[in-house]
Protein backbone atom coordinates (compact mmCIF):
# COMPACT_ATOMS: atom_id res chain seq x y z
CA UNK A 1 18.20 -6.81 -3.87
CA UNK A 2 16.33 -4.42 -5.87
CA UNK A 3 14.70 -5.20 -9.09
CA UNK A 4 13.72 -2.10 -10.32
CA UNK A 5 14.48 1.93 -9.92
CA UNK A 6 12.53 4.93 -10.42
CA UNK A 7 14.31 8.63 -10.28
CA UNK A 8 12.00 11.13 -9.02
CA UNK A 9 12.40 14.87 -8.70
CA UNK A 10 13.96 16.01 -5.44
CA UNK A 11 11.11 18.50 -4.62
CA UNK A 12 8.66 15.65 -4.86
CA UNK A 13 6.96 13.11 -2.04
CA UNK A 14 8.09 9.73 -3.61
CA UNK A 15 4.81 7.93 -1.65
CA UNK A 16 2.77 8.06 -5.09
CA UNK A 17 4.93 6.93 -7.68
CA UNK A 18 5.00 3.53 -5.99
CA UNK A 19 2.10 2.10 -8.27
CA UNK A 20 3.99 2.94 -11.55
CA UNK A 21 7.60 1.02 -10.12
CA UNK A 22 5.74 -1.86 -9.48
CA UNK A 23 3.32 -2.12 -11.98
CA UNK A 24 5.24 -4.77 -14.25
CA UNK A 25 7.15 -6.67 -11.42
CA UNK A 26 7.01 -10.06 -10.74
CA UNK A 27 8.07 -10.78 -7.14
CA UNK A 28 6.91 -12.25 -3.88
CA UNK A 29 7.36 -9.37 -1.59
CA UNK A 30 7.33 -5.65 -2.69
CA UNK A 31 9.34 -4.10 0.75
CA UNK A 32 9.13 -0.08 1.20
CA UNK A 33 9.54 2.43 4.43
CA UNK A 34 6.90 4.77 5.38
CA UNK A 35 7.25 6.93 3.19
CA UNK A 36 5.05 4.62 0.93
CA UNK A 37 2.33 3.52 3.76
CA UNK A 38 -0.87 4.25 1.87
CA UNK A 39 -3.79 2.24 1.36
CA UNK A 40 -2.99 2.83 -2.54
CA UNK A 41 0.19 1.70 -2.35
CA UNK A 42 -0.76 -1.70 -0.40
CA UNK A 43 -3.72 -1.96 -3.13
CA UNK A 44 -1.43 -1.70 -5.66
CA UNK A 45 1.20 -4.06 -4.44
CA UNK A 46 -1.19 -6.54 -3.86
CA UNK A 47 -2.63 -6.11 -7.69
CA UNK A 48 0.77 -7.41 -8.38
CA UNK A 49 0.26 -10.70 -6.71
CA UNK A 50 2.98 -9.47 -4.24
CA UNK A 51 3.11 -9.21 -0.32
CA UNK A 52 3.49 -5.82 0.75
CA UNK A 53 6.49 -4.73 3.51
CA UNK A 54 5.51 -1.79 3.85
CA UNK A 55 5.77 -0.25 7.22
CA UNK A 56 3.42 1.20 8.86
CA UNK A 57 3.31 5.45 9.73
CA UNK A 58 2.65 5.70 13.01
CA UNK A 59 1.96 9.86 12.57
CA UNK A 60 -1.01 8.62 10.47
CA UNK A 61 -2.27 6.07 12.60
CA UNK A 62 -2.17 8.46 15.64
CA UNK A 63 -4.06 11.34 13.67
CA UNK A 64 -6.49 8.63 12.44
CA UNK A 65 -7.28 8.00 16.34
CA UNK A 66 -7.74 11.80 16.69
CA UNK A 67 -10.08 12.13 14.21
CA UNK A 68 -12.29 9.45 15.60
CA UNK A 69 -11.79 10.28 18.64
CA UNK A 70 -13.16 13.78 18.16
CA UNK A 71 -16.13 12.65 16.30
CA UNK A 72 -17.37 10.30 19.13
CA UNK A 73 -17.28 13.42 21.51
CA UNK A 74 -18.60 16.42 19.27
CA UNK A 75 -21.68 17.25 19.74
């Protein structure tokens, strides 16, 4: 059930207006899709005392392992 709403513009990535939603909620488990996967948005759900559900983006992971996988071979 959700507890609270936030309209945002339609031309605008919703990922970042996370922290403002949740800043005055009181609940066990803040639960978003990955669209909200950030490490400021799991910061800022756990400053609320809350578990995040956030799933994770697997495009970011997998460019992650690119980028570390090209710095162990460049020379």
């Amino acid at each position: 059930m959700p507890l609270q709403a936030l309209v945002t513009p339609g031309n605008r990535f919703d990922g970042p207006f996370l922290p403002k939603l949740i800043e005055d909620l009181e609940a066990d488990y803040v639960s978003a899709d990955t669209t909200y996967s950030s490490k400021r948005n799991f910061k800022a759900t756990r400053d609320t005392a809350a578990r995040p559900l956030i799933a994770d983006n697997p495009q970011k992971e997998e460019k992650a392992l690119q980028n570390r996988v090209g710095c162990v071979f460049e020379s």
